[in-house]
N, C-alpha and C. Protein backbone atom coordinates (compact mmCIF):
# COMPACT_ATOMS: atom_id res chain seq x y z
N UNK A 1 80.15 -34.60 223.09
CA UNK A 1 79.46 -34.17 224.29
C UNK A 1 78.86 -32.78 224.04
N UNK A 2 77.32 -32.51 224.29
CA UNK A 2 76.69 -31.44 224.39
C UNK A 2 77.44 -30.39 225.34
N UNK A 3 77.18 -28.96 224.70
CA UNK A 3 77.38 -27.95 225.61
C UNK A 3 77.29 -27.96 227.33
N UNK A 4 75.53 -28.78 227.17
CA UNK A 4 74.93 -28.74 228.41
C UNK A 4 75.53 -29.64 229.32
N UNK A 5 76.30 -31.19 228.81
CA UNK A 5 76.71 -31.56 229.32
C UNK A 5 78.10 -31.49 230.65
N UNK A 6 78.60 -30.69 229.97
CA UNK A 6 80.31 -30.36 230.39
C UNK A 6 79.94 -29.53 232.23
N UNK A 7 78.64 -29.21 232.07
CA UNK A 7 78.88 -28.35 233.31
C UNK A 7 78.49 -29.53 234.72
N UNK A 8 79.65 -29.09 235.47
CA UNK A 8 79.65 -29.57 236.57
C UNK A 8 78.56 -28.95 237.81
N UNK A 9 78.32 -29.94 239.03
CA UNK A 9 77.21 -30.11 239.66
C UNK A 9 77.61 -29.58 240.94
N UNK A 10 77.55 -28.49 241.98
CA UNK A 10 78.19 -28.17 243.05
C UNK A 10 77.42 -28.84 243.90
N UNK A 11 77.34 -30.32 244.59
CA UNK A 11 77.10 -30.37 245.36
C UNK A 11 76.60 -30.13 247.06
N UNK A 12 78.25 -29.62 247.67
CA UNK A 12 78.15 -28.93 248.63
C UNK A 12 79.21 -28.02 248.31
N UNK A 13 78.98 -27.00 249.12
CA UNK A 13 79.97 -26.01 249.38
C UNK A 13 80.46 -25.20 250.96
N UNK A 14 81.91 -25.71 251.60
CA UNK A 14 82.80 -25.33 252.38
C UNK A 14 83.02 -24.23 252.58
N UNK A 15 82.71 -23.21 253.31
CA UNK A 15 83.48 -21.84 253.13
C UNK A 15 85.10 -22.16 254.09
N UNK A 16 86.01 -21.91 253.30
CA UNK A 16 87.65 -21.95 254.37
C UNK A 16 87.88 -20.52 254.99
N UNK A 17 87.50 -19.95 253.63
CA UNK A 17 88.31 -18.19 254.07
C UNK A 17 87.47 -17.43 253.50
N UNK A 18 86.26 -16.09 254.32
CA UNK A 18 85.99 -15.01 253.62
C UNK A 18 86.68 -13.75 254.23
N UNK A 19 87.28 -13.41 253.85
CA UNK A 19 87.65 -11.95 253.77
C UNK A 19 87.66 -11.11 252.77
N UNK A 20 87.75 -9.37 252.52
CA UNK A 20 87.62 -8.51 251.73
C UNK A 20 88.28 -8.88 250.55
N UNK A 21 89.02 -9.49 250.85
CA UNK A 21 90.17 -9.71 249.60
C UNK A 21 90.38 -11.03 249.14
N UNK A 22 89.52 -11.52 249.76
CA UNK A 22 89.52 -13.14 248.77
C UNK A 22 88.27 -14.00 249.36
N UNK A 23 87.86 -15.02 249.02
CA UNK A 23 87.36 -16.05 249.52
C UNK A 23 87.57 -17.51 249.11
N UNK A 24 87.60 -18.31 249.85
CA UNK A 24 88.42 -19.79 249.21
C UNK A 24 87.04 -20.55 249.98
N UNK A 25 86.72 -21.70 249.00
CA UNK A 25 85.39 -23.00 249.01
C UNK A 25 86.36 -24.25 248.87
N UNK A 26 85.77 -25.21 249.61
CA UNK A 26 86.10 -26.53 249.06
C UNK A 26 84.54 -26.89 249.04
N UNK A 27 84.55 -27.45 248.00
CA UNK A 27 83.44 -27.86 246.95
C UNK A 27 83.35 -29.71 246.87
N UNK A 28 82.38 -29.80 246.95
CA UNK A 28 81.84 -31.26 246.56
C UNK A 28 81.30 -31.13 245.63
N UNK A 29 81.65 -31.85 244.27
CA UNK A 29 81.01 -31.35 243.01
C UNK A 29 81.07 -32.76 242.30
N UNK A 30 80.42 -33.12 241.36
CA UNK A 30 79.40 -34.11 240.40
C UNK A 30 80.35 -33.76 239.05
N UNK A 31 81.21 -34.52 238.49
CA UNK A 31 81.24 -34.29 237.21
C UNK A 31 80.37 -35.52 236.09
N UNK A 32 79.90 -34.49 234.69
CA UNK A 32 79.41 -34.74 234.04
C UNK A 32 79.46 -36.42 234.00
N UNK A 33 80.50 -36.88 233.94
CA UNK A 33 80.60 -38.79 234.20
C UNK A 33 79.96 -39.59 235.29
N UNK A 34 79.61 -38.60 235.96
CA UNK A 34 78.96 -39.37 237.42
C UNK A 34 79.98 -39.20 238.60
N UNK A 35 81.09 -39.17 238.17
CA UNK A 35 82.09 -39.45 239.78
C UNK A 35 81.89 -38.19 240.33
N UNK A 36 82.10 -38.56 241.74
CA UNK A 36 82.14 -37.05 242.89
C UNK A 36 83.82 -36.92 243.49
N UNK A 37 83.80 -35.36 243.49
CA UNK A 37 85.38 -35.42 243.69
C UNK A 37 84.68 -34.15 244.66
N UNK A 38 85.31 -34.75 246.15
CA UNK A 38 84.47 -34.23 247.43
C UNK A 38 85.50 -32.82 248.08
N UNK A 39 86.53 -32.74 247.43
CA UNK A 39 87.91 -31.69 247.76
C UNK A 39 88.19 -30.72 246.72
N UNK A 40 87.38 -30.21 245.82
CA UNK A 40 87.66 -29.38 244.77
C UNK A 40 87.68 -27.87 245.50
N UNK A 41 88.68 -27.61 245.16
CA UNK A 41 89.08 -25.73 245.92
C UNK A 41 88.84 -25.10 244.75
N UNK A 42 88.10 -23.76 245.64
CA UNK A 42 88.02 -22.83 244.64
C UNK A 42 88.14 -21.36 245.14
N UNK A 43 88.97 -20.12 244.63
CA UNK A 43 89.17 -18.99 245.44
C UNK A 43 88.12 -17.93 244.50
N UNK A 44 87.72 -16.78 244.98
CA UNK A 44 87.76 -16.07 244.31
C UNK A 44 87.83 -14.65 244.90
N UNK A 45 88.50 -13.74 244.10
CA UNK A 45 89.86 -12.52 244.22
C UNK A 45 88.18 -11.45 243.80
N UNK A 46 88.54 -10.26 244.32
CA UNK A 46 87.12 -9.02 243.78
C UNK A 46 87.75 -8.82 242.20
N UNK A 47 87.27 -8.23 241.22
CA UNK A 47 87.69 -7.99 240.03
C UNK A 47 88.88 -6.83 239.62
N UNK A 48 89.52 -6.65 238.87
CA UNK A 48 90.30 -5.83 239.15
C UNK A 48 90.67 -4.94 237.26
N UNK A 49 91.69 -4.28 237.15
CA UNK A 49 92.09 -3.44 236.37
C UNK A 49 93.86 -3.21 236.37
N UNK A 50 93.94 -3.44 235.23
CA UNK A 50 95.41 -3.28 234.63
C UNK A 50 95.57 -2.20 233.51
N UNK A 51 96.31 -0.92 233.79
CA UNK A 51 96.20 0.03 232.71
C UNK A 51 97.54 0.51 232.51
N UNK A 52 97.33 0.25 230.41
CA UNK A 52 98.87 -0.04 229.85
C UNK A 52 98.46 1.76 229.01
N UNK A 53 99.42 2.19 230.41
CA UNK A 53 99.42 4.20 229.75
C UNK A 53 100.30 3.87 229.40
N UNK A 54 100.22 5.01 228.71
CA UNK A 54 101.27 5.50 227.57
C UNK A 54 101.20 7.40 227.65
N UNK A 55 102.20 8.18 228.08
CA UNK A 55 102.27 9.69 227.81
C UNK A 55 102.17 10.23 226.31
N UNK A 56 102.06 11.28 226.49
CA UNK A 56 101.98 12.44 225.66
C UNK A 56 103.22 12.09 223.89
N UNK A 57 104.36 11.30 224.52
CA UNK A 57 105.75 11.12 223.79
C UNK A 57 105.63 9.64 223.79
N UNK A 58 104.35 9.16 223.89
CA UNK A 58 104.38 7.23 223.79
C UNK A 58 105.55 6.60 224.69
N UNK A 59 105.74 7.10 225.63
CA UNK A 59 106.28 6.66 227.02
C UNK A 59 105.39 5.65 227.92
N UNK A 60 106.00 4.36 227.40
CA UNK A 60 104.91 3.75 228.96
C UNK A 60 105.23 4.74 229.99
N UNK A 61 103.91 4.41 231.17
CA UNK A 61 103.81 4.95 232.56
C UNK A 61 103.94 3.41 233.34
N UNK A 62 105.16 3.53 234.03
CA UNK A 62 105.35 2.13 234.85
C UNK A 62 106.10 2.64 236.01
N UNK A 63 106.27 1.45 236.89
CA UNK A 63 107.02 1.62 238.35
C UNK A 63 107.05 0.40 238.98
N UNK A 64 108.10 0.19 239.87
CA UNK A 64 108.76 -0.82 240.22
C UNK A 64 107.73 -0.86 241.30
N UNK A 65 106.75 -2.54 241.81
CA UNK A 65 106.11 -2.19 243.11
C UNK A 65 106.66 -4.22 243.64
N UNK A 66 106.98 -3.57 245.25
CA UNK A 66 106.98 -4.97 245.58
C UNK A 66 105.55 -5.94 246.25
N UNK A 67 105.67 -6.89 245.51
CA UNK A 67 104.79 -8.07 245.80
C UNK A 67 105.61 -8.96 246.96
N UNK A 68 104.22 -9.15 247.76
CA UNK A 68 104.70 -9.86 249.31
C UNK A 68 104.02 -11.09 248.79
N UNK A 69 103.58 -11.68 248.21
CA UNK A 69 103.14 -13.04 247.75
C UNK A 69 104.46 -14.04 247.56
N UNK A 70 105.16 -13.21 246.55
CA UNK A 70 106.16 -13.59 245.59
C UNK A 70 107.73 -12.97 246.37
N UNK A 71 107.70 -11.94 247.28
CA UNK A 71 108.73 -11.20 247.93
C UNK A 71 109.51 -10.64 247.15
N UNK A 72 109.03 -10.13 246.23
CA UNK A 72 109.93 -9.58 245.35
C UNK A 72 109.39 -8.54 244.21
N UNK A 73 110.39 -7.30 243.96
CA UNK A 73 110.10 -6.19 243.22
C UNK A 73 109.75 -6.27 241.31
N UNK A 74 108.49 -6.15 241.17
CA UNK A 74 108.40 -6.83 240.29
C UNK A 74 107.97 -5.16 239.22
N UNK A 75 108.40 -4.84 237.81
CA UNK A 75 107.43 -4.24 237.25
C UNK A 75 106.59 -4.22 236.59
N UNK A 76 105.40 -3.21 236.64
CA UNK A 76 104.09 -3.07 236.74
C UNK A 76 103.68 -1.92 235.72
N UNK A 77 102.42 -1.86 235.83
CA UNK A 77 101.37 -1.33 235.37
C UNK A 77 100.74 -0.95 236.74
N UNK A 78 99.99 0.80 236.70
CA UNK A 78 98.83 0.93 237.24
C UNK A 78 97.83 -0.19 237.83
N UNK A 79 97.04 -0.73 238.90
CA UNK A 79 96.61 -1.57 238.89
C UNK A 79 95.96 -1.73 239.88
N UNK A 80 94.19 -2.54 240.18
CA UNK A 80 94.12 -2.45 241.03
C UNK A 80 92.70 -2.98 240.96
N UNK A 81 91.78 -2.93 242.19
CA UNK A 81 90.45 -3.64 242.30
C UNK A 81 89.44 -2.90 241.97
N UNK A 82 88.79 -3.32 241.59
CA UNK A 82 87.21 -2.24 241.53
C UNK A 82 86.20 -2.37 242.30
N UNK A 83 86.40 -1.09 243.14
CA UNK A 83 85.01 -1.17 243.67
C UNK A 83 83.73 -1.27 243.95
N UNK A 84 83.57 -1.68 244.53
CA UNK A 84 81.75 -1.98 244.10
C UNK A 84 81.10 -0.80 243.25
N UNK A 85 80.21 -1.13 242.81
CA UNK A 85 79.34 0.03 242.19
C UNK A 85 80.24 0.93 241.14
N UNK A 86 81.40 0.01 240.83
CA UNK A 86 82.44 0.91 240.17
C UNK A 86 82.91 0.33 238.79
N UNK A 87 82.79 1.08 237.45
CA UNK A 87 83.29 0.36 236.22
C UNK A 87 84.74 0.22 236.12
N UNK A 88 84.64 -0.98 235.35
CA UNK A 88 86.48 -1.11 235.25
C UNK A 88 86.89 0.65 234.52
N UNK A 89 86.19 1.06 233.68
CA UNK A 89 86.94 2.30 233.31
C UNK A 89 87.07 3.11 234.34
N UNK A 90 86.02 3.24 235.13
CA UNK A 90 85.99 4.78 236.42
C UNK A 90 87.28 4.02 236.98
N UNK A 91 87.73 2.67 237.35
CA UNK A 91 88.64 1.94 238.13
C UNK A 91 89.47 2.38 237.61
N UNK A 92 89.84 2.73 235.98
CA UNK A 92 91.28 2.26 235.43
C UNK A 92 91.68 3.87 235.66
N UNK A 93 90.92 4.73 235.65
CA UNK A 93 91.53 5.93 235.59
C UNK A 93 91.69 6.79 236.58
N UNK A 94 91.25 6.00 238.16
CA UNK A 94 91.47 6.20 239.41
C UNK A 94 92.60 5.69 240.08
N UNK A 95 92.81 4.15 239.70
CA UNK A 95 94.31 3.60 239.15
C UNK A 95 95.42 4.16 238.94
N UNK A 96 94.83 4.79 238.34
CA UNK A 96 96.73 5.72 237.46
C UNK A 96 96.23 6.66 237.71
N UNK A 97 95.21 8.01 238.79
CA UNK A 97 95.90 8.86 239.08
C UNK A 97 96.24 8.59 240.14
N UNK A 98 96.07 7.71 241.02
CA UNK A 98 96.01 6.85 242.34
C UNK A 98 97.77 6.67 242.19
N UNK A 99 97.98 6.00 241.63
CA UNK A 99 99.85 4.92 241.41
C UNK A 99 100.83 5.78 240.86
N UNK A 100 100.30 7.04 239.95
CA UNK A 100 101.08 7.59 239.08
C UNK A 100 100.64 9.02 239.22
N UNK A 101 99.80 9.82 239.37
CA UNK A 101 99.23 11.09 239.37
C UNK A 101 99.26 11.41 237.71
N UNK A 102 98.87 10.74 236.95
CA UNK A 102 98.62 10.63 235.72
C UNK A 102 96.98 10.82 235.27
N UNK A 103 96.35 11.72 234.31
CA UNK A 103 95.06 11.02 233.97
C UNK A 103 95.19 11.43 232.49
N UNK A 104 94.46 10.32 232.17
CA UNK A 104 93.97 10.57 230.49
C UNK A 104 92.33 10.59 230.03
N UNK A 105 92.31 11.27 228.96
CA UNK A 105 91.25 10.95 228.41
C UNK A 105 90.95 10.30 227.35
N UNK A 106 91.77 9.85 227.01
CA UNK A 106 91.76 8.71 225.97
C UNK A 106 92.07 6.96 226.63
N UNK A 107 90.98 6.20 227.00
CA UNK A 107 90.97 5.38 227.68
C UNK A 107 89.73 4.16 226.92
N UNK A 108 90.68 3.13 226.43
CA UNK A 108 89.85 1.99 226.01
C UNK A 108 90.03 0.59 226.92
N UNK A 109 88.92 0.02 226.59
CA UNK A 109 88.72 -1.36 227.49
C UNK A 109 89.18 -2.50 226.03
N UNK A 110 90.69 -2.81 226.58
CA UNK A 110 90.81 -4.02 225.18
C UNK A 110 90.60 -5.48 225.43
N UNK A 111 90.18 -5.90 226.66
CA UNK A 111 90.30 -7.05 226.94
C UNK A 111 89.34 -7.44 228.47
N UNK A 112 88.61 -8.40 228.83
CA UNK A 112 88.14 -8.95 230.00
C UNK A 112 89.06 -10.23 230.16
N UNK A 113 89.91 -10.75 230.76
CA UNK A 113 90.37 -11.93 230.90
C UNK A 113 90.84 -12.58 232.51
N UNK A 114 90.55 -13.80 232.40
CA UNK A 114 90.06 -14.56 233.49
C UNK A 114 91.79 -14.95 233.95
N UNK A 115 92.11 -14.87 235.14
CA UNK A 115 93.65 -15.23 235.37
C UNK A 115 93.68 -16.55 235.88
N UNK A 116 93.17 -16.98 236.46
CA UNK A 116 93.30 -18.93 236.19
C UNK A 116 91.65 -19.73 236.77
N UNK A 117 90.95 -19.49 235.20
CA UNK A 117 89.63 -19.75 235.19
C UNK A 117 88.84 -21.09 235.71
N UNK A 118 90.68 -22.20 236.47
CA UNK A 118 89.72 -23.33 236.83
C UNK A 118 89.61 -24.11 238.19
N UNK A 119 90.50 -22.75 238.88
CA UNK A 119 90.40 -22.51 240.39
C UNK A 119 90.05 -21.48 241.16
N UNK A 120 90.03 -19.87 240.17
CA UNK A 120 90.05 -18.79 240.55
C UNK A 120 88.83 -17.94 239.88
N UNK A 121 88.03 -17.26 240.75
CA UNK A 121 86.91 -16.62 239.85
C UNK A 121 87.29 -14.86 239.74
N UNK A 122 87.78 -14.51 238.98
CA UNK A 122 88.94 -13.36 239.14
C UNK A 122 88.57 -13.03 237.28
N UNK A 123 88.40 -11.81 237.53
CA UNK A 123 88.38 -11.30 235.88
C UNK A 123 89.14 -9.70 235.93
N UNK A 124 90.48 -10.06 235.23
CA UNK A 124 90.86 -8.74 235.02
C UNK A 124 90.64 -7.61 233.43
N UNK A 125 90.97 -6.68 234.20
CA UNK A 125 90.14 -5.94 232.52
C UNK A 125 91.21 -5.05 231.98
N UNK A 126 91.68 -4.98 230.98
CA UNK A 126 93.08 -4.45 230.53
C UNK A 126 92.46 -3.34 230.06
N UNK A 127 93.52 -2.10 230.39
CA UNK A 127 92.36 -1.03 229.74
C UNK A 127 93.88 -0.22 229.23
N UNK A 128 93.26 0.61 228.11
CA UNK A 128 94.47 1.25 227.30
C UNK A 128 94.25 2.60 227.62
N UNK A 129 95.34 3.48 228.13
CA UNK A 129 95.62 4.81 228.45
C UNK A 129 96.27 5.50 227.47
N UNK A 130 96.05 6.24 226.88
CA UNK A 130 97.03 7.07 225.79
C UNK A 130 96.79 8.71 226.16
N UNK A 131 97.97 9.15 226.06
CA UNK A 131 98.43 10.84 225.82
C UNK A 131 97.65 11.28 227.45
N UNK A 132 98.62 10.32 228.49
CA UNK A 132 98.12 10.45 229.65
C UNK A 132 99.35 11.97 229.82
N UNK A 133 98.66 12.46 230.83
CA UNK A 133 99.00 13.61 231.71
C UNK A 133 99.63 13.74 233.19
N UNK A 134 100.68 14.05 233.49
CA UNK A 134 100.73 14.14 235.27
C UNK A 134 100.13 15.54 235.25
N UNK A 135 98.95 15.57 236.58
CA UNK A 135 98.30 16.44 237.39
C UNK A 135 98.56 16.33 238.69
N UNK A 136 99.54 15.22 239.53
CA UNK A 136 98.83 15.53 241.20
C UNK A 136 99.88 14.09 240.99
N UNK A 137 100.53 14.48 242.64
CA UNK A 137 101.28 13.33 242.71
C UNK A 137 100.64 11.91 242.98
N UNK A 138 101.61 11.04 243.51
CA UNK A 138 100.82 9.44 243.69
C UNK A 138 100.59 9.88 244.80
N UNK A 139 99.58 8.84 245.08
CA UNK A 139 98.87 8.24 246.22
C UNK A 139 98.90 7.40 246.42
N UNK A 140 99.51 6.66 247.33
CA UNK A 140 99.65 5.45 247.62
C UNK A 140 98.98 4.69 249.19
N UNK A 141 98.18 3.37 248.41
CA UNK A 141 97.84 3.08 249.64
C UNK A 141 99.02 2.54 250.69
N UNK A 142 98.41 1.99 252.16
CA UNK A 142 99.46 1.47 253.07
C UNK A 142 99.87 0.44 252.46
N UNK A 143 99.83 -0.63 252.10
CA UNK A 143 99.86 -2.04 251.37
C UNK A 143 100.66 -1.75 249.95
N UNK A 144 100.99 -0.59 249.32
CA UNK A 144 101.92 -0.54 248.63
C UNK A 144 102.82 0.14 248.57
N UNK A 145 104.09 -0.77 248.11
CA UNK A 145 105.19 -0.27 248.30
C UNK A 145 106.20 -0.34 246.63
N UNK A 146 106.05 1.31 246.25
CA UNK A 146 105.85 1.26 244.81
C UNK A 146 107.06 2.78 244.49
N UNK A 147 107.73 2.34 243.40
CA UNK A 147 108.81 3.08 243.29
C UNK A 147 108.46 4.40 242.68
N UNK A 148 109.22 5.51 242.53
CA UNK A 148 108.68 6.52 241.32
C UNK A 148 108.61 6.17 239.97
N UNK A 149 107.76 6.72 239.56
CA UNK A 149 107.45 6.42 238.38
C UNK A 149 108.59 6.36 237.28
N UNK A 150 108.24 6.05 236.51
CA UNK A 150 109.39 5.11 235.18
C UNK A 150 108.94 5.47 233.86
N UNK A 151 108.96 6.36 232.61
CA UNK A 151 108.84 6.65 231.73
C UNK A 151 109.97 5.89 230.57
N UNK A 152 109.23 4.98 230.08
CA UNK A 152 110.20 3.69 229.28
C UNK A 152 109.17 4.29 228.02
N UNK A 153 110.35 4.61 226.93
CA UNK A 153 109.60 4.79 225.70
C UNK A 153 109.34 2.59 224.76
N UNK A 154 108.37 3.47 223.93
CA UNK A 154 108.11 2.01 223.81
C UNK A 154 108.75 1.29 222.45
N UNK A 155 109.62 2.12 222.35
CA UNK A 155 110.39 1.38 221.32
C UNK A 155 111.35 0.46 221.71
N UNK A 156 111.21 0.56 223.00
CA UNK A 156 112.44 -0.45 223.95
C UNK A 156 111.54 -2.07 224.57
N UNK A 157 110.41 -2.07 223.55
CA UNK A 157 109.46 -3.33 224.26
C UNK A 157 110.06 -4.53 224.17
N UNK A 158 110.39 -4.24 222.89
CA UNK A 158 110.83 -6.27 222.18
C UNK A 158 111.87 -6.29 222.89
N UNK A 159 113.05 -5.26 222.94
CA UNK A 159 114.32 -6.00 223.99
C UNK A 159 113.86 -6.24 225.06
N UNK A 160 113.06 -5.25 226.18
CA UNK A 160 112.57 -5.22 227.18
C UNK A 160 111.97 -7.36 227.67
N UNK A 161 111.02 -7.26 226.81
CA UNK A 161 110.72 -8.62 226.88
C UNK A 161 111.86 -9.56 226.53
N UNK A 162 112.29 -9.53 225.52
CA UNK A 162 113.39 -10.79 225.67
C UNK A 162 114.17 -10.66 226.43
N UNK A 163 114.54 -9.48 227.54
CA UNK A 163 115.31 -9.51 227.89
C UNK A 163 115.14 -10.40 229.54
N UNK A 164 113.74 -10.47 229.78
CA UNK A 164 112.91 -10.88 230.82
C UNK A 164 112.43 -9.79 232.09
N UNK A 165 112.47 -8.84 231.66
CA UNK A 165 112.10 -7.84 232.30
C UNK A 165 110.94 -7.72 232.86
N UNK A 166 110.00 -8.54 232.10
CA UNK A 166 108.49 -8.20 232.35
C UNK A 166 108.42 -10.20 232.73
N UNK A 167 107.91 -9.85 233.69
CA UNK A 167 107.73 -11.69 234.56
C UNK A 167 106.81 -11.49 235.19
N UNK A 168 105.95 -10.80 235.11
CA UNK A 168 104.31 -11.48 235.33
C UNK A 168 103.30 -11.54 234.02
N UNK A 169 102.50 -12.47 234.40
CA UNK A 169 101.88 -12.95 233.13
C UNK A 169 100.84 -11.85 233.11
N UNK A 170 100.16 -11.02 234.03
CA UNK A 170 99.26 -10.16 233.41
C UNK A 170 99.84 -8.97 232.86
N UNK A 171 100.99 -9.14 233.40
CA UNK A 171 101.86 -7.61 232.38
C UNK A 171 102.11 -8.12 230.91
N UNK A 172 102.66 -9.34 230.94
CA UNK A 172 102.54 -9.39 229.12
C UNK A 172 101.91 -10.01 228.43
N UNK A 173 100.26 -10.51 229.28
CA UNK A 173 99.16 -10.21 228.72
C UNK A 173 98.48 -8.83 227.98
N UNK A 174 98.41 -7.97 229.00
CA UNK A 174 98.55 -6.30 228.74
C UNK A 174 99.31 -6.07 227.68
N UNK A 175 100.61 -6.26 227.73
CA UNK A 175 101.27 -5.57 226.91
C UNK A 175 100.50 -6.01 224.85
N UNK A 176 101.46 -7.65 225.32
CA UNK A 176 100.40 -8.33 224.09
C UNK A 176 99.51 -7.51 223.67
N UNK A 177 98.58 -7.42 224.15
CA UNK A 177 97.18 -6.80 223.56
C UNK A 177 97.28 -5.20 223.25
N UNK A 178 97.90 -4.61 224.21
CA UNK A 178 98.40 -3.06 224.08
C UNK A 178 99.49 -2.92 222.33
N UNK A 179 100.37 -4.00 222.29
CA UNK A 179 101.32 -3.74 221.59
C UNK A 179 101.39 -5.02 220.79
N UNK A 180 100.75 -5.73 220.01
CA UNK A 180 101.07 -7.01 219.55
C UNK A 180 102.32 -6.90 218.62
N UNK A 181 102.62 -5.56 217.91
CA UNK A 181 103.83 -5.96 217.11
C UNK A 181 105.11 -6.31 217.74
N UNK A 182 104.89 -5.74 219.17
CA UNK A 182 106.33 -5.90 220.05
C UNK A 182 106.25 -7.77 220.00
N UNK A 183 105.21 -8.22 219.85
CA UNK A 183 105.51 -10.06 220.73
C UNK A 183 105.49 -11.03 219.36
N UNK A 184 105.82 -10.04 217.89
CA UNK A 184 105.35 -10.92 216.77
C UNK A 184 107.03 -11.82 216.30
């Protein structure tokens, strides 16, 4: 099957839910075989930013924040949406002085990746912080509820992970890419 073939046909499109923070379609869509499948959902989340700092002494910068999705205290990374008119980098380093009162100037973009590319139109962007700084405490918005900060040196990764510490998949996506020798 050709490239051209594989792409599917949006028929119609449902709006269920727009709000700031998400929007959900049910879709009437044509696949490449001919059949119509008249209930296909689809959400999509604004774009966002995950930033794997690291201090001055190669200390991750982390903190315990609770998720009301899941109800439960999960740890994290800096993190967060980007605003319009706004690059994932200006995002990542507003992020962490935003969550952490941290900034760096050493800040790379290692990754664009899609968090579930076949219901969700959501692209997060992993960005690497090194020989970050505290200047200015956190700021926290109303909607989070986020512990003091956590200085975990990173020689404690590989236990850290086996130990199951890290249970969300975009944290050890991040990490992965931040640290591949820790996941070899």
């Amino acid at each position: 099957m050709s490239q051209q073939d594989v792409h599917w046909k949006r028929l119609n499109r449902e709006t269920l839910l727009d709000s700031p923070y998400m929007k959900v379609w049910q879709d009437t869509i044509k696949l490449p075989s001919g059949r119509i499948v008249d209930d296909y959902s689809v959400a999509a989340l604004p774009n966002g930013v995950i930033v794997v700092a690291t201090d001055e002494n190669d200390n991750l910068i982390m903190f315990d924040e609770y998720k009301y999705a899941v109800d439960a205290t999960v740890l994290t990374f800096p993190a967060g949406g980007i605003d319009e008119h706004e690059s994932p980098m200006v995002a990542a380093a507003r992020e962490l002085l935003e969550e952490t009162g941290y900034e760096s100037n050493d800040l790379e973009l290692l990754a664009e990746l899609y968090v579930y590319p076949s219901k969700i139109k959501h692209t997060n962007y992993i960005v690497r912080a090194k020989n970050a700084k505290q200047v200015a405490n956190a700021d926290y918005e109303d909607t989070e509820t986020i512990s003091e900060t956590q200085l975990i040196p990173t020689t404690q990764l590989r236990e850290m992970r086996k130990s199951g510490k890290f249970n969300t998949t975009y944290l050890l996506a991040a990490l992965a890419l931040a640290f591949p020798e820790s996941f070899s």
